[in-house]
N, C-alpha and C. Protein backbone atom coordinates (compact mmCIF):
# COMPACT_ATOMS: atom_id res chain seq x y z
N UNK A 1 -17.79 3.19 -7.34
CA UNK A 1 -17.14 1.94 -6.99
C UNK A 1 -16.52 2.07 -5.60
N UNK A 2 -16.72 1.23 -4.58
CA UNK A 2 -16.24 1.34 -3.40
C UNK A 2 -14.50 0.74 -3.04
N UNK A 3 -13.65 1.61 -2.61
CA UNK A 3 -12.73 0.94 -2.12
C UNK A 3 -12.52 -0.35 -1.49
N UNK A 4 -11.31 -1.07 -2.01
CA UNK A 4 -10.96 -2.23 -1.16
C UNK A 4 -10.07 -2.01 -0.72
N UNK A 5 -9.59 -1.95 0.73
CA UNK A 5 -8.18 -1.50 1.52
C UNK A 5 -7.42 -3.03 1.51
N UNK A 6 -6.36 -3.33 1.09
CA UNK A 6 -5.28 -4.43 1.75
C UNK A 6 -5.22 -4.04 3.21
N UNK A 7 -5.74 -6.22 4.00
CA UNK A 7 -5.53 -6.30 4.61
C UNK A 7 -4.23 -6.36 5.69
N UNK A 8 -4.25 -5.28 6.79
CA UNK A 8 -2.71 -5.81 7.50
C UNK A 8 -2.59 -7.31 7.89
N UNK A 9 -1.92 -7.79 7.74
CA UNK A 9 -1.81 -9.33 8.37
C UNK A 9 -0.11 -9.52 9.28
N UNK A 10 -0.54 -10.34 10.01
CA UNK A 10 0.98 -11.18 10.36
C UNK A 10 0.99 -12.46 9.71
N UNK A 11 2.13 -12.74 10.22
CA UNK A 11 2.61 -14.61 9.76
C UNK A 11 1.35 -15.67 10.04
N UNK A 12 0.77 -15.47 11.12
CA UNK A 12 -0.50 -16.05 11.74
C UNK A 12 -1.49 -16.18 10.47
N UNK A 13 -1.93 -14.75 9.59
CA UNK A 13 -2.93 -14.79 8.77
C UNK A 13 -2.68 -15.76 7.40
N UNK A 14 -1.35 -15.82 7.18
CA UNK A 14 -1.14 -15.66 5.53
C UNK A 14 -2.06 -16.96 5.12
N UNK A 15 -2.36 -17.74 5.71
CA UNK A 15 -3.31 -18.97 4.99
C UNK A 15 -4.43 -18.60 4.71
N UNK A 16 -5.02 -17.44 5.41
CA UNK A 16 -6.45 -17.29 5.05
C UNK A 16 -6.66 -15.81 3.69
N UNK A 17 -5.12 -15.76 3.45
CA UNK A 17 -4.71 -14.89 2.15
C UNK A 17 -4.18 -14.99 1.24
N UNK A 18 -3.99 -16.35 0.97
CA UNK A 18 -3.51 -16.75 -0.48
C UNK A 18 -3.88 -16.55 -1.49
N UNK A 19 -3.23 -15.83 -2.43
CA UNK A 19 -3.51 -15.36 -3.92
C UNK A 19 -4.16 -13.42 -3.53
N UNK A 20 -4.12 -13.14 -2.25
CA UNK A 20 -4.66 -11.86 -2.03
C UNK A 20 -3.19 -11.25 -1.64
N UNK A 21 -3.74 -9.53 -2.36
CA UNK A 21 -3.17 -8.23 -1.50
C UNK A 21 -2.84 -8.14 -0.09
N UNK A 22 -1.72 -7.69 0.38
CA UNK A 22 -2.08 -7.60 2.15
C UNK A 22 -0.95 -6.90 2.14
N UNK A 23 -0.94 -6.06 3.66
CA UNK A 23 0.09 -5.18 4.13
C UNK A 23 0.81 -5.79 5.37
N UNK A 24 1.94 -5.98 5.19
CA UNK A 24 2.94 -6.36 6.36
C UNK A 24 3.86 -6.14 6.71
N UNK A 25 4.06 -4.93 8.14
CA UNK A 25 4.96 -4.40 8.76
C UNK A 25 5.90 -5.64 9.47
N UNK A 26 7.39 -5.79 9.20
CA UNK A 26 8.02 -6.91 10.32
C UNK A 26 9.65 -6.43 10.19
N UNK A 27 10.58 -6.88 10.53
CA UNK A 27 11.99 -6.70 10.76
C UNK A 27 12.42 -7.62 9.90
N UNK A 28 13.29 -7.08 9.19
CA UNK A 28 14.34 -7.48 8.19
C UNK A 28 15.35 -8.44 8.84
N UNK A 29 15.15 -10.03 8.96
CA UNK A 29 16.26 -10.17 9.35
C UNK A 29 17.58 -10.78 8.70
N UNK A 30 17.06 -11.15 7.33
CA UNK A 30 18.42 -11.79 6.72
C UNK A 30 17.91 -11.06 5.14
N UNK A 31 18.71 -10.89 4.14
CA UNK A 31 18.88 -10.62 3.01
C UNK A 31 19.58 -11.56 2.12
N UNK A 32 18.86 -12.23 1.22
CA UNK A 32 19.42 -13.34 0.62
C UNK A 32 19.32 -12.84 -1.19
N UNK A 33 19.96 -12.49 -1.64
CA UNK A 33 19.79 -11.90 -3.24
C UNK A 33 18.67 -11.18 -3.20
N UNK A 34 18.00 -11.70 -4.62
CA UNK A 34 16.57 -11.37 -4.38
C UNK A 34 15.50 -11.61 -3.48
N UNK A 35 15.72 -12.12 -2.12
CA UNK A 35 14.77 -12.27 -0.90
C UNK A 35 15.05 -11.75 0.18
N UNK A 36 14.40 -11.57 1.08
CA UNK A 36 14.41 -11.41 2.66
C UNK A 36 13.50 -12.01 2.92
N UNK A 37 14.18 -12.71 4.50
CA UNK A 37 13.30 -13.06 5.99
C UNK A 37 13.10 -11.95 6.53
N UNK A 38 11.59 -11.92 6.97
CA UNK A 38 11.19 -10.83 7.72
C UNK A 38 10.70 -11.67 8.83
N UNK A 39 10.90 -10.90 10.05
CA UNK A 39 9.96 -11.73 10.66
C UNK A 39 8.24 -10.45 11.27
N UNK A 40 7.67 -11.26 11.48
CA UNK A 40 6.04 -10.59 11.22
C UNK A 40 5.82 -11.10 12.29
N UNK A 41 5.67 -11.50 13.45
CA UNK A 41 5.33 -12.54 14.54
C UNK A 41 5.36 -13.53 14.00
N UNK A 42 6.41 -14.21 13.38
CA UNK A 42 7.05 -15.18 12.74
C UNK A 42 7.59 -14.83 11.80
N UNK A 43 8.54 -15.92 10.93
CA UNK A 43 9.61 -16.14 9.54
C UNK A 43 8.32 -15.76 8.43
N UNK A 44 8.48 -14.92 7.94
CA UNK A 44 7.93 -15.03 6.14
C UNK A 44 9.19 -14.73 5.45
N UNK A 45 9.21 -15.35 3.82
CA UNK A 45 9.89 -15.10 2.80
C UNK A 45 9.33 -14.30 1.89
N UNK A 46 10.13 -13.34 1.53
CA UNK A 46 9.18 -12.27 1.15
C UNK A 46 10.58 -11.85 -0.49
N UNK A 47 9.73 -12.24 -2.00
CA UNK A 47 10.26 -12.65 -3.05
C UNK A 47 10.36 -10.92 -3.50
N UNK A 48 11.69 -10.29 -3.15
CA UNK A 48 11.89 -8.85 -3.17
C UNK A 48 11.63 -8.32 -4.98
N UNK A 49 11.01 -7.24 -5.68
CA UNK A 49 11.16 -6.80 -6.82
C UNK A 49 12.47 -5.66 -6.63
N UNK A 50 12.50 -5.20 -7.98
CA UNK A 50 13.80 -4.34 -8.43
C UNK A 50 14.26 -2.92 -7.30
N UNK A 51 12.42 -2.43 -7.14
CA UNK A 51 12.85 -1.24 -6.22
C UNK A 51 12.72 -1.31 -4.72
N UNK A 52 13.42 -2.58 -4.52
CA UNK A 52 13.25 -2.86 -2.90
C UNK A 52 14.49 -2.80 -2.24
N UNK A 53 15.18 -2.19 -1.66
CA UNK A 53 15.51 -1.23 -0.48
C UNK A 53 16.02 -1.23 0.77
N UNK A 54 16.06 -2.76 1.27
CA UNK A 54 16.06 -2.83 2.56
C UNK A 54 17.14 -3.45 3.01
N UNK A 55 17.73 -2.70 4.41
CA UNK A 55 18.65 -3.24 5.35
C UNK A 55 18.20 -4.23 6.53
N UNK A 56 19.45 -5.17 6.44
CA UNK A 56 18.75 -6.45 7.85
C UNK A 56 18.89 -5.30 9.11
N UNK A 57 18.01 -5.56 10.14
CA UNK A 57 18.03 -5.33 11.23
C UNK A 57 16.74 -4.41 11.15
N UNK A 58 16.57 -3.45 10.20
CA UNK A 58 15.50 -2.32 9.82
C UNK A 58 14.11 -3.06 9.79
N UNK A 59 13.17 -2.24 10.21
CA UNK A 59 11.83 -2.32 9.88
C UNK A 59 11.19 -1.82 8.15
N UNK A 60 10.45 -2.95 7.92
CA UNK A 60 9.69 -2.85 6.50
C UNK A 60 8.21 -2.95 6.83
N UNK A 61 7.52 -1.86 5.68
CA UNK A 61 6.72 -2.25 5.56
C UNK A 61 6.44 -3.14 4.24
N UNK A 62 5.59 -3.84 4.04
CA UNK A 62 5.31 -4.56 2.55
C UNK A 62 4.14 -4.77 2.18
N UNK A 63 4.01 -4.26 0.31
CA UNK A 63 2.84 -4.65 0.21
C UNK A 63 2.86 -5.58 -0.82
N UNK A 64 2.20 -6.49 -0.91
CA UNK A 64 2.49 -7.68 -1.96
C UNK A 64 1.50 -8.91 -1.75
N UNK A 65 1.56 -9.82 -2.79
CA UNK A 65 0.41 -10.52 -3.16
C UNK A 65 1.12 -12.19 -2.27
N UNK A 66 0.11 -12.90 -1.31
CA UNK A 66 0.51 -14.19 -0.54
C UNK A 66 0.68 -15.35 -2.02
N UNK A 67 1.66 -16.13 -2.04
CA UNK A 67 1.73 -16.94 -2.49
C UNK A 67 1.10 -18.18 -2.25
N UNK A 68 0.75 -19.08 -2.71
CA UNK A 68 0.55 -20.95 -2.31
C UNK A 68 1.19 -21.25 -0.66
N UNK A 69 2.61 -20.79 -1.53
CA UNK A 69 3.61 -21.59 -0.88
C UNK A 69 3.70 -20.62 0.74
N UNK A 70 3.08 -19.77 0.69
CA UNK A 70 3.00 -18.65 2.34
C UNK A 70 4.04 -17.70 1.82
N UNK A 71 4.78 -17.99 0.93
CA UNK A 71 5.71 -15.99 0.82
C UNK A 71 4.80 -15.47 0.11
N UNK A 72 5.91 -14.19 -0.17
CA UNK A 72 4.84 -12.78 -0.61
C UNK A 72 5.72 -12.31 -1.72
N UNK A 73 5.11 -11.67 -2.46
CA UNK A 73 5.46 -11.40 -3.98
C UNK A 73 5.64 -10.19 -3.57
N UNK A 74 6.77 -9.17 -2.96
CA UNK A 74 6.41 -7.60 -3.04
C UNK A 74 6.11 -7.06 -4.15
N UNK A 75 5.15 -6.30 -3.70
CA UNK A 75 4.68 -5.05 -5.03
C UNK A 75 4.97 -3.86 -4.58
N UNK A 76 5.55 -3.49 -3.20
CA UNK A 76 6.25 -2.17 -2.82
C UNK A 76 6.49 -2.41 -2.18
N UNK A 77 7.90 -1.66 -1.38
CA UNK A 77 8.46 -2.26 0.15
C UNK A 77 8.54 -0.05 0.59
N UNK A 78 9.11 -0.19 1.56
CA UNK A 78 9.02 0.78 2.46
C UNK A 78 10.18 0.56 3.48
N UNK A 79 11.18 0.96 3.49
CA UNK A 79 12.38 0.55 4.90
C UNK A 79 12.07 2.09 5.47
N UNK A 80 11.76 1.23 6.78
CA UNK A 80 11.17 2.00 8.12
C UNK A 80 11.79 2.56 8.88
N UNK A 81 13.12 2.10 9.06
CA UNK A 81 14.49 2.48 9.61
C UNK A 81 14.17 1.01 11.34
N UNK A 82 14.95 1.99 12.12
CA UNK A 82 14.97 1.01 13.36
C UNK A 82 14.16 1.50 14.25
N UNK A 83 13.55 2.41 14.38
CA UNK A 83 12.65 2.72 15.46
C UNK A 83 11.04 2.45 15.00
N UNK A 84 10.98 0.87 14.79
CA UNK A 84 9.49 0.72 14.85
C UNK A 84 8.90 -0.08 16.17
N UNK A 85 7.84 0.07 16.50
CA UNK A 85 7.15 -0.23 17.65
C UNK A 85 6.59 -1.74 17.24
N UNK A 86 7.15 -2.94 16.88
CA UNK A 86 6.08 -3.98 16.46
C UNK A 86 5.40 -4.59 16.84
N UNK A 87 5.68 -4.02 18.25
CA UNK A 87 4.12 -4.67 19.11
C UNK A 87 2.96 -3.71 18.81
N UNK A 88 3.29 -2.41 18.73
CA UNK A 88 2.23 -2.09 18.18
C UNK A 88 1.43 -1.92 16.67
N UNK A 89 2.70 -2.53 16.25
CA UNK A 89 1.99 -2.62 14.63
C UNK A 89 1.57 -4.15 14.39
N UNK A 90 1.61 -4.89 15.36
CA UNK A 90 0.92 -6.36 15.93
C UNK A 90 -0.28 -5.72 16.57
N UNK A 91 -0.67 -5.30 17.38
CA UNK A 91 -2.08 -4.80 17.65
C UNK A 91 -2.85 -4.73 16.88
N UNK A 92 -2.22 -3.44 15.96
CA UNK A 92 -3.59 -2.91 15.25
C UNK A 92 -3.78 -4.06 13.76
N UNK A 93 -3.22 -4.82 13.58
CA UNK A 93 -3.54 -6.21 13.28
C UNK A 93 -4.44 -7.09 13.71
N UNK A 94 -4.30 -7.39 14.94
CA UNK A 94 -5.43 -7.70 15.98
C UNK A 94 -6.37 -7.27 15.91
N UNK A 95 -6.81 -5.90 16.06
CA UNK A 95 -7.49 -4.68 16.14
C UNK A 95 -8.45 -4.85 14.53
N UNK A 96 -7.98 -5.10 13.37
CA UNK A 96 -8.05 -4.60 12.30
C UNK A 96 -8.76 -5.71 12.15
N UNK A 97 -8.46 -7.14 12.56
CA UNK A 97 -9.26 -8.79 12.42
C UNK A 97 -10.60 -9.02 13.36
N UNK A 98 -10.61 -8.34 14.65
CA UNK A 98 -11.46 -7.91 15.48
C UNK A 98 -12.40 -6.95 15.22
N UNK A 99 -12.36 -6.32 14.33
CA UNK A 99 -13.42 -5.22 14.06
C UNK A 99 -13.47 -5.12 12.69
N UNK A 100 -13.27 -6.07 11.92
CA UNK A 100 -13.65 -6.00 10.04
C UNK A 100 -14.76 -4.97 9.67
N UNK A 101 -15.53 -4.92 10.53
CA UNK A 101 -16.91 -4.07 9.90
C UNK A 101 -16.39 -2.80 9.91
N UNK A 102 -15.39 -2.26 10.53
CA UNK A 102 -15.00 -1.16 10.38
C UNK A 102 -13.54 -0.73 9.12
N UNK A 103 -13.08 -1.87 8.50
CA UNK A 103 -12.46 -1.84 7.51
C UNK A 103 -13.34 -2.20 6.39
N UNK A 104 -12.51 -1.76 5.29
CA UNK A 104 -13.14 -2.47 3.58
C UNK A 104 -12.46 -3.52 3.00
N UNK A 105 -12.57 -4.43 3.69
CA UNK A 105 -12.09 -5.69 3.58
C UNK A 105 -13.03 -7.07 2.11
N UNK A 106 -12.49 -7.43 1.08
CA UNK A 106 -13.12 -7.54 0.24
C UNK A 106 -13.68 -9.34 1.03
């Protein structure tokens, strides 16, 4: 059986990922109970589970399923601390949509 990798996406993709897996590195910027705004090269709402972790200002990664509505259901988070590069974790996004044949993209 061949692997399917979750796609990285930004805010830009999430329409063409609704009801799918995807990975999204962005900055924590508000913490609301069970949610955070991240921003991704834009606002997503991102619907936090039990073992999620994260401080505003910090970098996350997330992996979780796109909703209808454009948030994301985490199914794991990751706090990155403050030294993330997000222009370059915006690239290889770019990079990753630009060259599909070289990912396992379902």
């Amino acid at each position: 059986m061949e692997a399917i990798a979750n796609p990285r996406i930004t805010c830009v993709y999430l329409n063409s990922y609704v009801g799918k897996n995807v990975i999204i590195v962005g900055k924590v910027i508000q913490l609301r109970g069970d949610e955070a705004l991240i921003d991704a090269d834009g606002n997503i709402t991102a619907h936090l589970n039990r073992e999620a972790h994260l401080s505003a200002g910090n970098g996350v990664q997330i992996i979780g399923k796109v909703n209808p509505d454009l948030s994301i259901k985490v199914l794991s988070s990751l706090d990155l601390g403050t030294g993330v590069d997000y222009n370059l974790a915006n690239s290889v996004v770019e990079i990753s949509h630009q060259h599909r044949n070289l990912f396992s993209y379902d």
